[in-house]
C-alpha atoms as a PDB file:
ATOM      1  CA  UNK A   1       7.398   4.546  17.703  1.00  0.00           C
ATOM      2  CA  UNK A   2       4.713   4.008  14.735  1.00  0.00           C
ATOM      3  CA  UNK A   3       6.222   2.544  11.463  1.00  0.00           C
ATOM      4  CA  UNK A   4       5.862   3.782   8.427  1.00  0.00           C
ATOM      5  CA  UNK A   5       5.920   1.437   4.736  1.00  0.00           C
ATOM      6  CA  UNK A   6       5.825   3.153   1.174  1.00  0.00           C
ATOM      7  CA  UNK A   7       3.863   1.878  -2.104  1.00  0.00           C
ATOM      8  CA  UNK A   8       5.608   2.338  -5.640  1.00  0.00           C
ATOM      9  CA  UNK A   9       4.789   1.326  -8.881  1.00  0.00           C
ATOM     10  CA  UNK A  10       6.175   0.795 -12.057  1.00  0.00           C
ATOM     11  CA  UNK A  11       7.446   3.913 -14.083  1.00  0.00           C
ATOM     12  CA  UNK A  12       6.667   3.802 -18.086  1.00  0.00           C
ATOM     13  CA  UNK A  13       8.188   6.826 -19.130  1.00  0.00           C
ATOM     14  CA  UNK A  14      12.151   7.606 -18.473  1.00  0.00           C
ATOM     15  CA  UNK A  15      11.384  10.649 -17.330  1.00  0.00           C
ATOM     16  CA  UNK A  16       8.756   9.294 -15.096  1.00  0.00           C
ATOM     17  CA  UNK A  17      12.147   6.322 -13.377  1.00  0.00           C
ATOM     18  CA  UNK A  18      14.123   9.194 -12.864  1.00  0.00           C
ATOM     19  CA  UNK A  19      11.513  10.757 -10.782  1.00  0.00           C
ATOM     20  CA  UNK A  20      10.796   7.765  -8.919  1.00  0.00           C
ATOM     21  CA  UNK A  21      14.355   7.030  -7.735  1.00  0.00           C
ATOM     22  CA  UNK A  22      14.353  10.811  -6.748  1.00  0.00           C
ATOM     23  CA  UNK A  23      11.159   9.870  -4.978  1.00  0.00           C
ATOM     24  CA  UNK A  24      12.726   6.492  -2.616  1.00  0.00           C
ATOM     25  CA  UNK A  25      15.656   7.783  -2.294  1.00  0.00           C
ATOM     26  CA  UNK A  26      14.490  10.484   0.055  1.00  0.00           C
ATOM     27  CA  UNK A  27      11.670   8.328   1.754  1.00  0.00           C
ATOM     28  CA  UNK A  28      14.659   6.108   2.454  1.00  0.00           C
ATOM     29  CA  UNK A  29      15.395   7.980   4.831  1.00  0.00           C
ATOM     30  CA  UNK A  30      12.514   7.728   6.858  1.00  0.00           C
ATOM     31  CA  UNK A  31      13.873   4.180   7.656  1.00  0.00           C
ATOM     32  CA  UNK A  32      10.723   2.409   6.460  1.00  0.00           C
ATOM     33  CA  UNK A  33       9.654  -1.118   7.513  1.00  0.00           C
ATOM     34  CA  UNK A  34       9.660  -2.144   3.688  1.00  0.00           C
ATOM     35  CA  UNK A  35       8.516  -1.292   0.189  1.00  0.00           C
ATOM     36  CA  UNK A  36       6.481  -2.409  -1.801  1.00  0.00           C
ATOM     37  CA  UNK A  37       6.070  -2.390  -5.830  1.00  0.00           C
ATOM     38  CA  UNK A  38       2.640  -2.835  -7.363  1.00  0.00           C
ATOM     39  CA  UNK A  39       1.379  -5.176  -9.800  1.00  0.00           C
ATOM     40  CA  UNK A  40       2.102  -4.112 -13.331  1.00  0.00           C
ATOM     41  CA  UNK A  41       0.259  -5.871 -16.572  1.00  0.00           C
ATOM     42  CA  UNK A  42       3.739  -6.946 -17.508  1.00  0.00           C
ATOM     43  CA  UNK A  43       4.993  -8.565 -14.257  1.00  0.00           C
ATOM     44  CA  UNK A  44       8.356  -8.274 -15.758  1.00  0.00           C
ATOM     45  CA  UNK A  45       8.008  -4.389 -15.252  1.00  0.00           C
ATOM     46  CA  UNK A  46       7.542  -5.012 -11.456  1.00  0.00           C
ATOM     47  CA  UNK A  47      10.631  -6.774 -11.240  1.00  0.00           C
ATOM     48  CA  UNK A  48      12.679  -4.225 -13.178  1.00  0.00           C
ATOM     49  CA  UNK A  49      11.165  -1.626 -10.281  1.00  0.00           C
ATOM     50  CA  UNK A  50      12.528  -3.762  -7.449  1.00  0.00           C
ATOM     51  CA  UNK A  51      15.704  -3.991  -8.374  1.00  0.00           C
ATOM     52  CA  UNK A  52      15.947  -0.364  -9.395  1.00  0.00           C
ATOM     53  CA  UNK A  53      14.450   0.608  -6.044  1.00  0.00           C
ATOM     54  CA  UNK A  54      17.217  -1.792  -4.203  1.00  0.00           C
ATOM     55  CA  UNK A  55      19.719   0.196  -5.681  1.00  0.00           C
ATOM     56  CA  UNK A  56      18.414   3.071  -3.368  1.00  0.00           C
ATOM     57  CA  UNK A  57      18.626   3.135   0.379  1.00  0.00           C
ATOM     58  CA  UNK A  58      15.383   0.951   0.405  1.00  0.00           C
ATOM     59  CA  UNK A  59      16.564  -2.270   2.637  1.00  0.00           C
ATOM     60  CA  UNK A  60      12.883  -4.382   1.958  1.00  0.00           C
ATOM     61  CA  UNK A  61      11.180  -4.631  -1.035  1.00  0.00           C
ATOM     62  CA  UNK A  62       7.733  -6.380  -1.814  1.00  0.00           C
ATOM     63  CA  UNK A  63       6.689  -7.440  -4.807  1.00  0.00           C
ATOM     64  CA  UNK A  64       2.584  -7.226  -5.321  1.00  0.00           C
ATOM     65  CA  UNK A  65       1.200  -9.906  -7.105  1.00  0.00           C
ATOM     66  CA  UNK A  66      -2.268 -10.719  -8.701  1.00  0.00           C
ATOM     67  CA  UNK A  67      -4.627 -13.519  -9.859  1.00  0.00           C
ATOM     68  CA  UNK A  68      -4.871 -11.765 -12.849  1.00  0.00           C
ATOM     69  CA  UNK A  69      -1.481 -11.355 -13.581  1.00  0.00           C
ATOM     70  CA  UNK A  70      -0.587 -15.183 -12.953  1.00  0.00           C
ATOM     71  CA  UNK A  71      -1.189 -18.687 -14.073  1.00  0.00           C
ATOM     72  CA  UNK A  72      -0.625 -21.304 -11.170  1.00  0.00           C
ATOM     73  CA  UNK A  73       1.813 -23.605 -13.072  1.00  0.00           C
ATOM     74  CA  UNK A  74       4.147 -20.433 -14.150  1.00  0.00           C
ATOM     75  CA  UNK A  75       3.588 -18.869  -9.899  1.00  0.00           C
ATOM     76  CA  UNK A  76       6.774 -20.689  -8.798  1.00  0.00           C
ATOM     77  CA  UNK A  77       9.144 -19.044 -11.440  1.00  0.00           C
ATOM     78  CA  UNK A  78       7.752 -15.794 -11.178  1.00  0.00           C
ATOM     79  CA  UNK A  79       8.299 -15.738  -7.073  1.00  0.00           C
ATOM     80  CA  UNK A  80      11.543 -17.385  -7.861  1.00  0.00           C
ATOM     81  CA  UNK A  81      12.512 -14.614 -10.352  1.00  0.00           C
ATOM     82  CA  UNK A  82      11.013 -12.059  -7.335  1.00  0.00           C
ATOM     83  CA  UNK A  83      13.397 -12.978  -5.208  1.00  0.00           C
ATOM     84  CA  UNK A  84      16.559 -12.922  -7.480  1.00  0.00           C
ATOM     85  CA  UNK A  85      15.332  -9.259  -8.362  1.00  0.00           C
ATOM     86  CA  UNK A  86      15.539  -8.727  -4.193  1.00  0.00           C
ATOM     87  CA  UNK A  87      11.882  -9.235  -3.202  1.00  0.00           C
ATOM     88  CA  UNK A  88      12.003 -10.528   0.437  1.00  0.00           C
ATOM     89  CA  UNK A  89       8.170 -10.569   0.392  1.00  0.00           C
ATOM     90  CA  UNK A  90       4.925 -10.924  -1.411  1.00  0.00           C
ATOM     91  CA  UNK A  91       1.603  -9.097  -1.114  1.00  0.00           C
ATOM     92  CA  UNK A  92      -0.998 -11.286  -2.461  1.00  0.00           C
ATOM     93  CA  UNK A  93      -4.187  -9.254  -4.531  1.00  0.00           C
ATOM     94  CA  UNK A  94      -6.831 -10.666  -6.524  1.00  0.00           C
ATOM     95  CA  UNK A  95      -6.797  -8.163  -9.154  1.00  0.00           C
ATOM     96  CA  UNK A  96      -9.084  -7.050 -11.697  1.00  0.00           C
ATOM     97  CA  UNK A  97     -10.475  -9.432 -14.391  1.00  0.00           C
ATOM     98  CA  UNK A  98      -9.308 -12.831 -11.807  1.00  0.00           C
ATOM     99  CA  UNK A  99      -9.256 -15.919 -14.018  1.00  0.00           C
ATOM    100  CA  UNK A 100     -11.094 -19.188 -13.077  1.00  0.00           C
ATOM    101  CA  UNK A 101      -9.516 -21.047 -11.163  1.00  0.00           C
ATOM    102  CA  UNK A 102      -6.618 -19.091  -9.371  1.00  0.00           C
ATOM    103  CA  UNK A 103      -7.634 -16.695  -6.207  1.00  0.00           C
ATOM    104  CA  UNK A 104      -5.266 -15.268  -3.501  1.00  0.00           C
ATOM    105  CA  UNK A 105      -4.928 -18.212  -1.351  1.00  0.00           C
ATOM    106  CA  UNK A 106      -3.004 -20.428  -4.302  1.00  0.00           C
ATOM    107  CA  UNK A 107      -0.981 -16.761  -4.207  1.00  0.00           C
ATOM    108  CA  UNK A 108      -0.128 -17.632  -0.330  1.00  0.00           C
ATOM    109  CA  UNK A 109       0.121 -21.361  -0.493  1.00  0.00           C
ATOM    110  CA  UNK A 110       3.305 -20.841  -3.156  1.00  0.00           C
ATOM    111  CA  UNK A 111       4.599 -17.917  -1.186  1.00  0.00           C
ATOM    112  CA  UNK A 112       4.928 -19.830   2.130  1.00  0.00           C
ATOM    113  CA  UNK A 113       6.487 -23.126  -0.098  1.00  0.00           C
ATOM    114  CA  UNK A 114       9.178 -20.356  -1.530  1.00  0.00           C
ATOM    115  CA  UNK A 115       9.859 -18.944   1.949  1.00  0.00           C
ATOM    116  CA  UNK A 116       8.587 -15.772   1.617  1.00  0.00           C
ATOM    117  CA  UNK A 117       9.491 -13.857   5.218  1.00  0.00           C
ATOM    118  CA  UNK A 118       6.017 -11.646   4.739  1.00  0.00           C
ATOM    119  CA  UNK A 119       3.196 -12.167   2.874  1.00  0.00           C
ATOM    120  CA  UNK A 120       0.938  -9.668   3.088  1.00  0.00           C
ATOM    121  CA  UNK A 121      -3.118  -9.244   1.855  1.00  0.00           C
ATOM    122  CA  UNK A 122      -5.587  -6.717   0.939  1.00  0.00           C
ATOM    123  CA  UNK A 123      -8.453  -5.479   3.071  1.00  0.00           C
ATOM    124  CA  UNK A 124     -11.369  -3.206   3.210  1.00  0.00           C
ATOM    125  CA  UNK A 125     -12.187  -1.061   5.750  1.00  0.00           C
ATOM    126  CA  UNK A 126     -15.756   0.063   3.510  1.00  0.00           C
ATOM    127  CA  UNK A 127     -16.391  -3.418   2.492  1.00  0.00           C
ATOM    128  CA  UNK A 128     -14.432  -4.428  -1.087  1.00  0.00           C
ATOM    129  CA  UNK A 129     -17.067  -3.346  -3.846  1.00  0.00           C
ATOM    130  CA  UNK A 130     -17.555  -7.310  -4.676  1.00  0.00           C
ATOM    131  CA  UNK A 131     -18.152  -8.708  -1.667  1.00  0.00           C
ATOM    132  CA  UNK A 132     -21.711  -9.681  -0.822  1.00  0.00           C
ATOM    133  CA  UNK A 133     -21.765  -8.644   2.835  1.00  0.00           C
ATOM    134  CA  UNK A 134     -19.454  -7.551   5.224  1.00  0.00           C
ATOM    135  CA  UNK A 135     -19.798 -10.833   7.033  1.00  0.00           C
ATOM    136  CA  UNK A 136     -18.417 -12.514   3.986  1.00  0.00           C
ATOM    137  CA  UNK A 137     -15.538 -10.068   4.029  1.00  0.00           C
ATOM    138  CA  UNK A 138     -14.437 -10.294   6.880  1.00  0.00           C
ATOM    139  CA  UNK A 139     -14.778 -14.439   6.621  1.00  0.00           C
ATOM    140  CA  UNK A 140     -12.469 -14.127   3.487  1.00  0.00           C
ATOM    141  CA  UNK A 141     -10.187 -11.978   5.367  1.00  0.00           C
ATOM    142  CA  UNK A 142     -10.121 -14.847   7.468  1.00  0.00           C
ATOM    143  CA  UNK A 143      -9.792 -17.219   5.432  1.00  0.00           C
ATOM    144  CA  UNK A 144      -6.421 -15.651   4.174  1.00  0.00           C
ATOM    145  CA  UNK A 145      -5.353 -15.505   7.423  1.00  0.00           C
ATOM    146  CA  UNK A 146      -5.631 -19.101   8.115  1.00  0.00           C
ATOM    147  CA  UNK A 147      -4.182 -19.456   4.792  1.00  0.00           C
ATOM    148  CA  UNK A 148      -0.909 -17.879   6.148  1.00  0.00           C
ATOM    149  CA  UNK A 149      -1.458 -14.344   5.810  1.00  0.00           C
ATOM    150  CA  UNK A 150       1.330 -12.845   7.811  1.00  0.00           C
ATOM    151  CA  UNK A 151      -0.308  -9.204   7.648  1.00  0.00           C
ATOM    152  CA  UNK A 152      -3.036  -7.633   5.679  1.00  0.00           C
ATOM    153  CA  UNK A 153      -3.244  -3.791   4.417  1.00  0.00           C
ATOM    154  CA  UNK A 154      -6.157  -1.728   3.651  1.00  0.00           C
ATOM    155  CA  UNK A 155      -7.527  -0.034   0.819  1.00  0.00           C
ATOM    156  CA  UNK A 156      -7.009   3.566   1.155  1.00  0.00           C
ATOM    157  CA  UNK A 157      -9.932   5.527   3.808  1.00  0.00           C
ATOM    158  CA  UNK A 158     -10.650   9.148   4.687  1.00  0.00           C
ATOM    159  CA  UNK A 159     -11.996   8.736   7.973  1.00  0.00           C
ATOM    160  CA  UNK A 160     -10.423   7.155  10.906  1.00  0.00           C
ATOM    161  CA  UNK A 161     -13.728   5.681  12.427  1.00  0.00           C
ATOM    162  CA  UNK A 162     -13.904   3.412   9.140  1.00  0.00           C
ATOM    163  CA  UNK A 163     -10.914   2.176  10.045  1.00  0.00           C
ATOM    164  CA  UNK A 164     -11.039   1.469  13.314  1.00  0.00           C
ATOM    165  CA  UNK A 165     -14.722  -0.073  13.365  1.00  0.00           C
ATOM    166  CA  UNK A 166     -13.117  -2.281  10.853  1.00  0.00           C
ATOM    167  CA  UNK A 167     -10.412  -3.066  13.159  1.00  0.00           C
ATOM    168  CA  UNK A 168     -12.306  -4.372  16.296  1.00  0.00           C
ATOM    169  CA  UNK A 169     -15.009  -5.656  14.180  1.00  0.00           C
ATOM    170  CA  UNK A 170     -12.139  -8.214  12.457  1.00  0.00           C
ATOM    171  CA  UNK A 171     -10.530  -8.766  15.779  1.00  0.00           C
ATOM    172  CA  UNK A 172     -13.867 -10.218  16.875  1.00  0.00           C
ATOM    173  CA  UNK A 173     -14.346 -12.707  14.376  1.00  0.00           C
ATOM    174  CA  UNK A 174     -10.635 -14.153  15.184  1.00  0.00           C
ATOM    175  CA  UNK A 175      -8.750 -12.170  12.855  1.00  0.00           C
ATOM    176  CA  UNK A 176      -5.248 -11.805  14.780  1.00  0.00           C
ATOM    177  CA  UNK A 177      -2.936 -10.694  11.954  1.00  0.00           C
ATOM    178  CA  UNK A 178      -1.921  -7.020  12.046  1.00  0.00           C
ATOM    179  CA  UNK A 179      -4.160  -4.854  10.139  1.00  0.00           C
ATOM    180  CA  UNK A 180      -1.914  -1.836   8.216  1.00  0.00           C
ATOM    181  CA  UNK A 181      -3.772   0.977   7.682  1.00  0.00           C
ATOM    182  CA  UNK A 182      -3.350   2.293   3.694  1.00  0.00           C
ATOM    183  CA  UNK A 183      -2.847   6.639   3.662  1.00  0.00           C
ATOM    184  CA  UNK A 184      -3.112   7.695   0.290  1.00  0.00           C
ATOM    185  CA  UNK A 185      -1.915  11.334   0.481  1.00  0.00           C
ATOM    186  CA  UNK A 186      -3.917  13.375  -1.982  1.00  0.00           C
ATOM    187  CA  UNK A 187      -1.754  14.556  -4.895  1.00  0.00           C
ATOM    188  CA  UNK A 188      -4.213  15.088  -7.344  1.00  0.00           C
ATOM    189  CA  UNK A 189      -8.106  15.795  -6.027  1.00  0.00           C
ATOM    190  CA  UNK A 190      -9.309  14.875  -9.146  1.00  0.00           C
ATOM    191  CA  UNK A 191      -7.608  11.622  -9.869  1.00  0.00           C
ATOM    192  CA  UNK A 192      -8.420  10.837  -5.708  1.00  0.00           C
ATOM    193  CA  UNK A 193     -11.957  11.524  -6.386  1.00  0.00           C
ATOM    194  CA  UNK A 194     -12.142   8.966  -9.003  1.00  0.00           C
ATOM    195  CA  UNK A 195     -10.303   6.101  -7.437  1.00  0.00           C
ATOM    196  CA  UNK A 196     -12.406   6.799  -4.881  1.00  0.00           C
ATOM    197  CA  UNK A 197     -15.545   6.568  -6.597  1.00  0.00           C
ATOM    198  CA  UNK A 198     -14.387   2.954  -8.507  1.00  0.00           C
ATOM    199  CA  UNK A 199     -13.419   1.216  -5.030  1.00  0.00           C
ATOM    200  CA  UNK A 200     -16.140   2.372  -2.825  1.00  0.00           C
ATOM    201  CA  UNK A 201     -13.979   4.526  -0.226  1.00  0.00           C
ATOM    202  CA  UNK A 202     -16.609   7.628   1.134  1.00  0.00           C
ATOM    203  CA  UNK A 203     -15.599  10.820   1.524  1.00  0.00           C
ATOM    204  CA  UNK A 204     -17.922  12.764   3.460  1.00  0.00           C
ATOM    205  CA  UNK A 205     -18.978  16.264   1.325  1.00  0.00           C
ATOM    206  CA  UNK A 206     -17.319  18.717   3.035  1.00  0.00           C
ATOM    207  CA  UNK A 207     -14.529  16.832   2.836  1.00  0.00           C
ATOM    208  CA  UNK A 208     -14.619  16.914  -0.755  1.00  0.00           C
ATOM    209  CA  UNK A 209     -15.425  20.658  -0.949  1.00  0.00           C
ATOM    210  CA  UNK A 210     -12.229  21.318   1.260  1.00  0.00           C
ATOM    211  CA  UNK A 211      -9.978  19.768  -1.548  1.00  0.00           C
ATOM    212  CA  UNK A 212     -11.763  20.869  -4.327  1.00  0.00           C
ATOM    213  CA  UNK A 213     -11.647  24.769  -3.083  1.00  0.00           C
ATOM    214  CA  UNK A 214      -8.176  24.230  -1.936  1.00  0.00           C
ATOM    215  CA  UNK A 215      -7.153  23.482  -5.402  1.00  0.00           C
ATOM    216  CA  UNK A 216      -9.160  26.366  -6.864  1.00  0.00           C
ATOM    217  CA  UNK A 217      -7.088  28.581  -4.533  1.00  0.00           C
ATOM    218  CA  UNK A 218      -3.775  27.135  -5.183  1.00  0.00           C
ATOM    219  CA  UNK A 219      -3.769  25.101  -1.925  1.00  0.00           C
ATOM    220  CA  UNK A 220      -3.700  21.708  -2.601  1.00  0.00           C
ATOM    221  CA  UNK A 221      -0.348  20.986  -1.411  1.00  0.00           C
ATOM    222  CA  UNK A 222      -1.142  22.230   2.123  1.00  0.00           C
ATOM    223  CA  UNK A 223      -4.408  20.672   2.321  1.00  0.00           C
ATOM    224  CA  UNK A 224      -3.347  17.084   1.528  1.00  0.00           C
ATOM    225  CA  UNK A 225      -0.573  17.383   4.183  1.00  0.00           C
ATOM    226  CA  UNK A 226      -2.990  18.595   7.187  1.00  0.00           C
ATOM    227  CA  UNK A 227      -5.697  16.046   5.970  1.00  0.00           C
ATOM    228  CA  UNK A 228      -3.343  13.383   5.921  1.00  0.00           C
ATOM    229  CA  UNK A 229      -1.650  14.230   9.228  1.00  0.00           C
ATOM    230  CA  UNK A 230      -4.596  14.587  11.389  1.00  0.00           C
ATOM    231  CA  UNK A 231      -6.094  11.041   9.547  1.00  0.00           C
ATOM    232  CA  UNK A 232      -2.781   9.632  10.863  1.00  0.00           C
ATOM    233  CA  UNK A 233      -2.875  11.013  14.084  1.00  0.00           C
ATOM    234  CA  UNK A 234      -6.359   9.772  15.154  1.00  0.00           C
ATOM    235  CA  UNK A 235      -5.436   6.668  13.943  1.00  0.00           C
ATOM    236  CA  UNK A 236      -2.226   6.479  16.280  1.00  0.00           C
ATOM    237  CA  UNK A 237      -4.079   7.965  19.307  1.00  0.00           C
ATOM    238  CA  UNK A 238      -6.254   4.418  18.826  1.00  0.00           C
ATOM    239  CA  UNK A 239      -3.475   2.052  19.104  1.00  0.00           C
ATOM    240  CA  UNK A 240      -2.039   2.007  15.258  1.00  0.00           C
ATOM    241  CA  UNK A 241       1.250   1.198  15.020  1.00  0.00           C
ATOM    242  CA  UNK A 242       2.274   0.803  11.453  1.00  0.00           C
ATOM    243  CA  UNK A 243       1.101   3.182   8.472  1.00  0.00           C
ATOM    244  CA  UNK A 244       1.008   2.279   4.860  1.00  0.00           C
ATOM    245  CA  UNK A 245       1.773   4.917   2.121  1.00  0.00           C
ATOM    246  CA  UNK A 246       0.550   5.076  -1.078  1.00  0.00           C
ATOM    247  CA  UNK A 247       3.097   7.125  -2.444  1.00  0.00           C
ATOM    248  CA  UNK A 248       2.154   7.618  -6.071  1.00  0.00           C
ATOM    249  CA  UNK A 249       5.788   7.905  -6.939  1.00  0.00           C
ATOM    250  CA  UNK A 250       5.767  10.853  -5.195  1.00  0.00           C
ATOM    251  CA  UNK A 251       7.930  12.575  -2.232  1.00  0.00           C
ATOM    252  CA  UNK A 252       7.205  15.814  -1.233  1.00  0.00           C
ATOM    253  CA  UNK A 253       3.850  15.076   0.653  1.00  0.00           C
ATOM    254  CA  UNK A 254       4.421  12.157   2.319  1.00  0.00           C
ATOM    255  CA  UNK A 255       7.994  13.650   3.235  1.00  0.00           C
ATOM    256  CA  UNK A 256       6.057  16.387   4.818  1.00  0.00           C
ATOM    257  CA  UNK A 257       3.383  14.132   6.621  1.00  0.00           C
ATOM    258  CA  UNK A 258       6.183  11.680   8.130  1.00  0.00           C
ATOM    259  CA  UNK A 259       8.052  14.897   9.241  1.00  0.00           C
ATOM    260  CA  UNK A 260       4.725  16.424  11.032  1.00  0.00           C
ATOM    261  CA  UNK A 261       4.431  12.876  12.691  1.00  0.00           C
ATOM    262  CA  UNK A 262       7.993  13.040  14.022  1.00  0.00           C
ATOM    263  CA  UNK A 263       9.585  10.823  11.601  1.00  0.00           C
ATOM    264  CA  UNK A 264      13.426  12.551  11.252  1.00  0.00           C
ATOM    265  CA  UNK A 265      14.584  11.907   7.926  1.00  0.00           C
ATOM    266  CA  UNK A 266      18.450  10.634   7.553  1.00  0.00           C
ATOM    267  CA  UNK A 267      20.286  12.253   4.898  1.00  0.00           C
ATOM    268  CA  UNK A 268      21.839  10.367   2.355  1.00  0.00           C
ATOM    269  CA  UNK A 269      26.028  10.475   2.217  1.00  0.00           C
ATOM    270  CA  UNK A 270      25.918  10.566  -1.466  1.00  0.00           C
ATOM    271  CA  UNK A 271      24.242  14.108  -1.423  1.00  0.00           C
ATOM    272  CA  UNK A 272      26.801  15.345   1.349  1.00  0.00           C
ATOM    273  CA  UNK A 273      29.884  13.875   0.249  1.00  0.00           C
END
């Protein structure tokens, strides 16, 4: 049976926390692997999420972390404080704006010495928008492997093949940790389109004329779910085993793309009783 993890990040309006614990609560009960919270610019803010998403029916919780959010000597208090706030495991970024000085491995070096169960990295199925080659990707991919990388997940990709080349081509060069694939269910084209654009991921034209037509037409909703669906499908017909979803604080699509993958949902007592 494939399974399924689920991305959250920090809320900043009230309004915006109550919709995110409306959100995990009902992906809780697709039973996911873990959680995980992304990086805010106050990491305070991530540790506020993780302990409001532990009081849901999420078991595992990540914290994300980045250079850019960190200074080495103040690392070990922060993953200390992580783990009082219920963080069983860390997934290491470099960020935006990285300082000198600090990169991901220092990130896994004090994970492993505060006995982090998972540590988990970022990786590029297109090549991350930095890197000189896709040799010297894959080498730094490595590199946090050998590090001790326990897993690595990908930025977010429209077409399976990109994936899966990806996949093999890593395997070949030694790389044995599991390789998540990152869904991002499209919940806005517009805001999609635009992320996409900033972090290199293609999307091939008619691709983007599907979405954009389907929101013209009032679509959107059923679009996203039958894009996302088949995307997850190829990738499980090759051998997947573990999807990644980049919720956006959101449940109704990815509730309906776990369903259409045969993911039963468990209903929570506290709305029966």
């Amino acid at each position: 049976m494939t399974q399924i993890s689920f991305e959250f990040f920090s809320p900043k309006t009230i309004t915006a926390a109550f919709s995110l614990s409306q959100a995990a609560e009902t992906l809780a009960g697709f039973a996911p692997q873990f959680s995980s919270v992304t990086c805010s610019t106050c990491p305070a803010k991530t540790l506020d999420t993780i302990r409001a998403l532990r009081r849901t029916r999420l078991d595992r919780v990540h914290a994300h972390v980045t250079c850019a959010t960190q200074k080495l000597a103040d690392f070990p208090t922060y993953l200390k404080a992580a783990q009082a706030a219920g963080a069983e495991g860390l997934i290491a970024l470099r960020g935006d704006a990285a300082p000198e000085g600090l990169d991901v491995l220092d990130l896994i070096a004090g994970a492993k010495h505060n006995s982090m169960q998972d540590i988990f990295v970022a990786a590029y199925p297109e090549v991350h928008p930095l890197a000189q080659s896709t040799q010297s990707d894959l080498d730094w991919l490595k590199r946090k492997q050998d590090a001790g990388a326990t897993a690595a997940i990908t930025q977010f990709f429209f077409h399976a093949d990109f994936f899966l080349r990806f996949r093999d081509r890593a395997a070949g060069e030694g790389i044995k940790l599991p390789i998540i694939p990152g869904i991002l269910p499209v919940q806005n084209w517009t805001a999609t389109h635009a992320m996409a654009r900033s972090c290199g991921t293609s999307i091939a034209p008619d691709l983007a004329e599907g979405f954009a037509r389907a929101e013209r037409e009032g679509r959107a909703e059923m679009m996203a779910i039958a894009q996302a669906s088949e995307l997850c499908d190829g990738l499980i017909q090759n051998g997947v085993e573990h999807l990644h979803f980049y919720t956006m604080n959101r449940a109704e699509v990815v509730s309906a793309i776990c369903t259409a993958l045969g993911k039963a949902p468990k209903q929570s007592l506290r709305r029966v009783a």
